[in-house]
C-alpha atoms as a PDB file:
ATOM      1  CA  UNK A   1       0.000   0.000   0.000  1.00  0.00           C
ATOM      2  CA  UNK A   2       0.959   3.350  -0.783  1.00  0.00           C
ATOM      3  CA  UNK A   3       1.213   6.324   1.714  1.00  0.00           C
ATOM      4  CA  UNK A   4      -1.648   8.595   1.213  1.00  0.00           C
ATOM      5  CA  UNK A   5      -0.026  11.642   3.179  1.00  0.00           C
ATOM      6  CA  UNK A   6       2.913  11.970   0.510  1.00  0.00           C
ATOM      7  CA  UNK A   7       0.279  11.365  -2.323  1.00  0.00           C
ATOM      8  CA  UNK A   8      -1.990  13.681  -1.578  1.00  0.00           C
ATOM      9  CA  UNK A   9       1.206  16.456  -1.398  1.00  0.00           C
ATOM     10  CA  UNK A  10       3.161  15.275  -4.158  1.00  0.00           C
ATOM     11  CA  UNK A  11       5.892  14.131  -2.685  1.00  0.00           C
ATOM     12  CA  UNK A  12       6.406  11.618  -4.905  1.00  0.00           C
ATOM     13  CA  UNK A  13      10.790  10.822  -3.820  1.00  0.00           C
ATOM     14  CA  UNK A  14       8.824   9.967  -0.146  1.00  0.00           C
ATOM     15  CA  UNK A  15       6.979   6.998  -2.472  1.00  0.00           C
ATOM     16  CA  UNK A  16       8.425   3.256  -3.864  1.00  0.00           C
ATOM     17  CA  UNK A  17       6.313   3.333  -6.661  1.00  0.00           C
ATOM     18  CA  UNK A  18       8.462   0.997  -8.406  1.00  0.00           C
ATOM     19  CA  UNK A  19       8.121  -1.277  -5.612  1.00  0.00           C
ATOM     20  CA  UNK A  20       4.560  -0.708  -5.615  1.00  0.00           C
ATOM     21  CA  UNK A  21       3.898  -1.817  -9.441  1.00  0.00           C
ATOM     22  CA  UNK A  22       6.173  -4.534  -8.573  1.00  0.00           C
ATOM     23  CA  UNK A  23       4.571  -6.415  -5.782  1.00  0.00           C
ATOM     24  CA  UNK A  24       0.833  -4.882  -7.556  1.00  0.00           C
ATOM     25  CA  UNK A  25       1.551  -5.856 -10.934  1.00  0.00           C
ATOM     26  CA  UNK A  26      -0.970  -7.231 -13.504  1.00  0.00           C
ATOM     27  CA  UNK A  27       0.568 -10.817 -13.644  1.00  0.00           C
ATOM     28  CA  UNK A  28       0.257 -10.745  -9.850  1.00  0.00           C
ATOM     29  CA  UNK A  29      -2.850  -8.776  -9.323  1.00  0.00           C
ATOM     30  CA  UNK A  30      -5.361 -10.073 -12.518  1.00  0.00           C
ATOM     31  CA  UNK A  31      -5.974 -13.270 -11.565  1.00  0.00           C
ATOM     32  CA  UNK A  32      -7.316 -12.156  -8.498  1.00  0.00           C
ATOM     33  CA  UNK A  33      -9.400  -9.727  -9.585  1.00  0.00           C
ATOM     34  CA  UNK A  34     -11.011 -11.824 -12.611  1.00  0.00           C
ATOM     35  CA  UNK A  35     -11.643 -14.594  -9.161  1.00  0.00           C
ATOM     36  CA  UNK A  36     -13.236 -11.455  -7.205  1.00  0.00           C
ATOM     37  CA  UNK A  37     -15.285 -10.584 -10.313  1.00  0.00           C
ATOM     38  CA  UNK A  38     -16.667 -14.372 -10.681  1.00  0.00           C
ATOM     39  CA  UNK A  39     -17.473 -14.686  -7.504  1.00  0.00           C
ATOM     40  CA  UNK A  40     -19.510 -10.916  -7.276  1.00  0.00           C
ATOM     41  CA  UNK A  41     -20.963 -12.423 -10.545  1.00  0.00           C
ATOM     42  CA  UNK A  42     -22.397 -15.513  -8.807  1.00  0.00           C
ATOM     43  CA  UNK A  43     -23.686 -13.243  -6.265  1.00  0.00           C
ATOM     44  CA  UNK A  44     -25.600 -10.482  -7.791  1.00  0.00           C
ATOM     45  CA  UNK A  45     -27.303 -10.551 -11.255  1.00  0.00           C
ATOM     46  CA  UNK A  46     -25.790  -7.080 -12.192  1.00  0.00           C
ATOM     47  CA  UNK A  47     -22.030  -6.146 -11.595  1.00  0.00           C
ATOM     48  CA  UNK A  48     -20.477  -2.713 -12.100  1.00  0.00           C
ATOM     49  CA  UNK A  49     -16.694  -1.338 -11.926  1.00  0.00           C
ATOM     50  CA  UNK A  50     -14.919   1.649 -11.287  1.00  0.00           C
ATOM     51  CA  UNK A  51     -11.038   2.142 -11.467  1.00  0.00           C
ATOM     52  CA  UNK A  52      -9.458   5.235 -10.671  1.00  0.00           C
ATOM     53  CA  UNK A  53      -5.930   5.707 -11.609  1.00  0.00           C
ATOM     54  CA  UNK A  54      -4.253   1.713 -11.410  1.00  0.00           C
ATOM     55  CA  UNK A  55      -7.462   0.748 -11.167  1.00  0.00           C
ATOM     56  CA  UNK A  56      -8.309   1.765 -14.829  1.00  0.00           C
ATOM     57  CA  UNK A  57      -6.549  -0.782 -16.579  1.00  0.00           C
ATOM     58  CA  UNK A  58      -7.987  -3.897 -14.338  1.00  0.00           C
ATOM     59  CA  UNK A  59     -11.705  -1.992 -15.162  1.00  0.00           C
ATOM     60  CA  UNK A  60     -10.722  -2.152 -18.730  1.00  0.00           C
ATOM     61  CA  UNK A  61      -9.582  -6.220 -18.738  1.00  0.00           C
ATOM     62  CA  UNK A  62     -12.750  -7.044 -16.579  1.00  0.00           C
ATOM     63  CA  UNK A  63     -14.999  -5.967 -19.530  1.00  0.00           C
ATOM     64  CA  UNK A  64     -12.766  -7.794 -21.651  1.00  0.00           C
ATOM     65  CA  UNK A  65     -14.375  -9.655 -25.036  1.00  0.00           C
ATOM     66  CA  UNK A  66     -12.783 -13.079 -23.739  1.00  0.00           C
ATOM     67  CA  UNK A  67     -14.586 -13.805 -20.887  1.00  0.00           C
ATOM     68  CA  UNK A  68     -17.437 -15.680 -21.805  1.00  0.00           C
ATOM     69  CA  UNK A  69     -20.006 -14.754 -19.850  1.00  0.00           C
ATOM     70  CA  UNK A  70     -18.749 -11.022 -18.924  1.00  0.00           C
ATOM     71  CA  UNK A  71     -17.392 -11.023 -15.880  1.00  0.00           C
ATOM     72  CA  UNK A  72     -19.146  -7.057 -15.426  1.00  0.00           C
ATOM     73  CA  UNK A  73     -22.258  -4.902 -16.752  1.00  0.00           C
ATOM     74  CA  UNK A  74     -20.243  -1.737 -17.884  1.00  0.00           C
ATOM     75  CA  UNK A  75     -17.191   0.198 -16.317  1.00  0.00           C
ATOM     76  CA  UNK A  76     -16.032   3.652 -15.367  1.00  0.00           C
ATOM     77  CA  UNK A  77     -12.455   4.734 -15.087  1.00  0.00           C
ATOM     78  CA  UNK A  78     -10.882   7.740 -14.130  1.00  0.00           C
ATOM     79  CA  UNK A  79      -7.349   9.033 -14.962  1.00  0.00           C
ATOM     80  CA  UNK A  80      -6.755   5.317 -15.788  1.00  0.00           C
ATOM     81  CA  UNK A  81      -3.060   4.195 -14.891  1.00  0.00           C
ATOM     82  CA  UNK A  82      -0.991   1.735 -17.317  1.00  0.00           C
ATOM     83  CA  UNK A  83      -3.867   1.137 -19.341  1.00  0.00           C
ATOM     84  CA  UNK A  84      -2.655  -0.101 -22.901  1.00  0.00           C
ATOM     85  CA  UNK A  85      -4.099   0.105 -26.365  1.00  0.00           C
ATOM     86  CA  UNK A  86      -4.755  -3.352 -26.115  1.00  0.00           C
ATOM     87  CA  UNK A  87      -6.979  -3.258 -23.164  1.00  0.00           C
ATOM     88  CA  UNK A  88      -8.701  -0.321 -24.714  1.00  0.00           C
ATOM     89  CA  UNK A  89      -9.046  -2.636 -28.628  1.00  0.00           C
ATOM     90  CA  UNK A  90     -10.424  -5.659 -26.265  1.00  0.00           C
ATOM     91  CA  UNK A  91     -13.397  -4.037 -24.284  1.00  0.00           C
ATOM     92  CA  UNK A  92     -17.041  -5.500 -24.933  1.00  0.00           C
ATOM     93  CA  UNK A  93     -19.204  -3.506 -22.042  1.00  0.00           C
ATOM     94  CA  UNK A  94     -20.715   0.003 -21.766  1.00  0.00           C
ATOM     95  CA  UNK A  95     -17.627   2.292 -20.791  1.00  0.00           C
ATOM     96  CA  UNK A  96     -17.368   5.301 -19.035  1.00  0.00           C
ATOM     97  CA  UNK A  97     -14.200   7.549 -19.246  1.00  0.00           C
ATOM     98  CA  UNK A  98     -13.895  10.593 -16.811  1.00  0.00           C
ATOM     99  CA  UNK A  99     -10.719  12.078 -18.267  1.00  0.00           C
ATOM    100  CA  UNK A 100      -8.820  15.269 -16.573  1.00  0.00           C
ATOM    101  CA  UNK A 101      -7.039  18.093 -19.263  1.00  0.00           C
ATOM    102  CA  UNK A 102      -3.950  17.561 -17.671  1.00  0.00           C
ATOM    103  CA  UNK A 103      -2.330  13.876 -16.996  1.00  0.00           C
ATOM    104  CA  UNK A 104       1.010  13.054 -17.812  1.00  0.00           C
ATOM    105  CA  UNK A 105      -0.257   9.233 -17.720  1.00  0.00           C
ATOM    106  CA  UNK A 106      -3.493   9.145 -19.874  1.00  0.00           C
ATOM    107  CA  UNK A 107      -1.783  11.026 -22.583  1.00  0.00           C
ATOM    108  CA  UNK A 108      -3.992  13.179 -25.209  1.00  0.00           C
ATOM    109  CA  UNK A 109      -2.559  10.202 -27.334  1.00  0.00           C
ATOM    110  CA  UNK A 110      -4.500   7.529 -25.296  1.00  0.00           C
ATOM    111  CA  UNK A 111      -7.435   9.340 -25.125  1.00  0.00           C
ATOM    112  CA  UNK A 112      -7.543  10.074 -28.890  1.00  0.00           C
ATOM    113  CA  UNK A 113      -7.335   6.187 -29.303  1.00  0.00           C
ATOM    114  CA  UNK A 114      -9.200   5.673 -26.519  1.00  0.00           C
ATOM    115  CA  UNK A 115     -12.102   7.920 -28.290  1.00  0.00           C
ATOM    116  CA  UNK A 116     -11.063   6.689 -31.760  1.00  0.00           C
ATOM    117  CA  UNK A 117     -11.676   2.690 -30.484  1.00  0.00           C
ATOM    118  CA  UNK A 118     -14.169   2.538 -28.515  1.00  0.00           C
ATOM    119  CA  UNK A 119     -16.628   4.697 -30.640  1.00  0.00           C
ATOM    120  CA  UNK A 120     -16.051   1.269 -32.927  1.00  0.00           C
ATOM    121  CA  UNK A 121     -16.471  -1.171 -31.137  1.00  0.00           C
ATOM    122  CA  UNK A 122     -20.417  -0.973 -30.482  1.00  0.00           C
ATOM    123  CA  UNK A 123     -20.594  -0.635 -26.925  1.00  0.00           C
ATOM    124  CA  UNK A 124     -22.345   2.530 -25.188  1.00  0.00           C
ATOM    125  CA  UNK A 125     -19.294   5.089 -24.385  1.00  0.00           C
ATOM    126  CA  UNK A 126     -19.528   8.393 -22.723  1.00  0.00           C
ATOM    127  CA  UNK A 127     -16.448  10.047 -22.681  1.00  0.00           C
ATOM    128  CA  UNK A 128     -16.174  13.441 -20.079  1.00  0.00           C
ATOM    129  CA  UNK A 129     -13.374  15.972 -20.195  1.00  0.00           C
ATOM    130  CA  UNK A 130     -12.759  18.000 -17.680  1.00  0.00           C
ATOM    131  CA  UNK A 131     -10.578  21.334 -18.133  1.00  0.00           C
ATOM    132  CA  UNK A 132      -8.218  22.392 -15.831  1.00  0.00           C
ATOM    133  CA  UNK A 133      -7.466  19.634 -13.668  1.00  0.00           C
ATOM    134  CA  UNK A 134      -4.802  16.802 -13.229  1.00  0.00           C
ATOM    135  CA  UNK A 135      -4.423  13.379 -12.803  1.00  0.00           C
ATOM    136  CA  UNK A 136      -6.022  12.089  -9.409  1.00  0.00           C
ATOM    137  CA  UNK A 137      -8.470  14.611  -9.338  1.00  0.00           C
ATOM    138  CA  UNK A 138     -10.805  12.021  -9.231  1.00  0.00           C
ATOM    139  CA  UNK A 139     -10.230  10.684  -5.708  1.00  0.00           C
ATOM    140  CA  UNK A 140      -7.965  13.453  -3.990  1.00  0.00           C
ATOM    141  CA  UNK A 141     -10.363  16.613  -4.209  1.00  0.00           C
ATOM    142  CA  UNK A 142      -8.548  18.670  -2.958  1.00  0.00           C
ATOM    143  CA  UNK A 143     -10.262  21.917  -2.299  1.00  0.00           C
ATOM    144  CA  UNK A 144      -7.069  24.119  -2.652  1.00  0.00           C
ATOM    145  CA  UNK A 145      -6.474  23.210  -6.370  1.00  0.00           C
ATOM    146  CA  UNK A 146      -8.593  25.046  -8.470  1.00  0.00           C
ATOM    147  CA  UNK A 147     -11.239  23.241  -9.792  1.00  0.00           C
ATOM    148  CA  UNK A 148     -10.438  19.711  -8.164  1.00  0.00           C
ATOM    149  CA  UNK A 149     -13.463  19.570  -5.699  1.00  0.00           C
ATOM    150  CA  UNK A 150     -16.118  20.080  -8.350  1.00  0.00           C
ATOM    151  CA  UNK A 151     -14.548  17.636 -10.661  1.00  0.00           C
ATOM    152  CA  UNK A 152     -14.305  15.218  -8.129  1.00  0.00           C
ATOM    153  CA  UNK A 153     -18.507  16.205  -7.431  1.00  0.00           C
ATOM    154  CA  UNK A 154     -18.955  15.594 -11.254  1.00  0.00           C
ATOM    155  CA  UNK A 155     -16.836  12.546 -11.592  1.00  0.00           C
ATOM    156  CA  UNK A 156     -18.876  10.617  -8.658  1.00  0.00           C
ATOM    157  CA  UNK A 157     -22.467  11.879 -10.073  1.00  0.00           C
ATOM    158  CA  UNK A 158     -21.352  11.087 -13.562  1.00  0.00           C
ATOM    159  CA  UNK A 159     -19.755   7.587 -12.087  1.00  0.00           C
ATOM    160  CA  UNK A 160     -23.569   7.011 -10.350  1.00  0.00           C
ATOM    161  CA  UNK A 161     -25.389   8.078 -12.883  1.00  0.00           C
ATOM    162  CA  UNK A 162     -23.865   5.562 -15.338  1.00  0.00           C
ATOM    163  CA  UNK A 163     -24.004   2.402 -12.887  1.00  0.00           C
ATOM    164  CA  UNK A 164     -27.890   3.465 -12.801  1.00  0.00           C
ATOM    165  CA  UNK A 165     -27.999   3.425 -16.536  1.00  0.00           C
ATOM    166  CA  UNK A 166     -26.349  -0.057 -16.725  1.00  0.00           C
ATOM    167  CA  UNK A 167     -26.940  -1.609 -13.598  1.00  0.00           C
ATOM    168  CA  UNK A 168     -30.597  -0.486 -12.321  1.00  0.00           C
ATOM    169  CA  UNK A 169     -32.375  -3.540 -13.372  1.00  0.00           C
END
């Protein structure tokens, strides 16, 4: 686990994140969250997922094309972390994408494609920009950055009102 004190102030030479990915990465971490999924799947009839940051690319390979039945209803990611164009080619569910101006991460590049692929691939896609804020605006808030607390308002009624859409049954 990461510390959230240096996170949330940017301290980022207070933070293994090398060591982090390491001991969190997808060979280690997918399996278990495809088991999580299948079992929430057994469980409820409907099953929704959000990923902000390095959640984004495990949202992204849960509503994967090659598991037959889906594993999830629809997904909604925010400033997705190490997601890859082949996560983005291989999605089959509804997808949500709440993406900040500015993130060194989820490049303008990736979000073109991101745009680009999805709008082909047949699946409901709403795709929300939001000017002026950063990476991790999503989940930090943080009232003394211009902007962040009412994208972070936004992102969590846009995030509800598409798990309504898909998952209200």
């Amino acid at each position: 686990m990461l510390p959230v004190e240096p996170l949330l102030n940017e301290r980022w030479a207070e933070i293994d994140l090398p060591g982090f990915l390491g001991r969190n990465s997808r060979e280690i971490r997918e399996p278990e969250i495809f088991d999580c999924a299948r079992t929430l799947r057994q469980r409820h009839e409907r099953v929704g997922v959000a990923g902000f940051c390095y959640g984004g690319w495990a949202a992204f390979r849960l509503g994967a094309k090659e598991h037959q039945p889906s594993l999830v209803d629809c997904i909604t990611v925010g400033h997705p972390s190490l997601l890859t164009k082949k996560d983005i080619d291989e999605v089959a569910v509804p997808v949500q994408i709440l993406a900040p101006e500015h993130d060194p991460v989820y490049t303008h590049e990736l979000k073109a494609y991101t745009f680009q692929t999805v709008l082909g691939l047949g699946v409901p896609f709403d795709y929300q920009h939001y000017p002026g804020v950063e990476h991790a605006c999503f989940t930090r808030g943080d009232s003394n950055k211009a902007g962040e607390r009412e994208a972070m308002a936004r992102g969590k009624n846009a995030a509800v009102s598409w798990f309504r859409q898909f998952l209200d049954g």
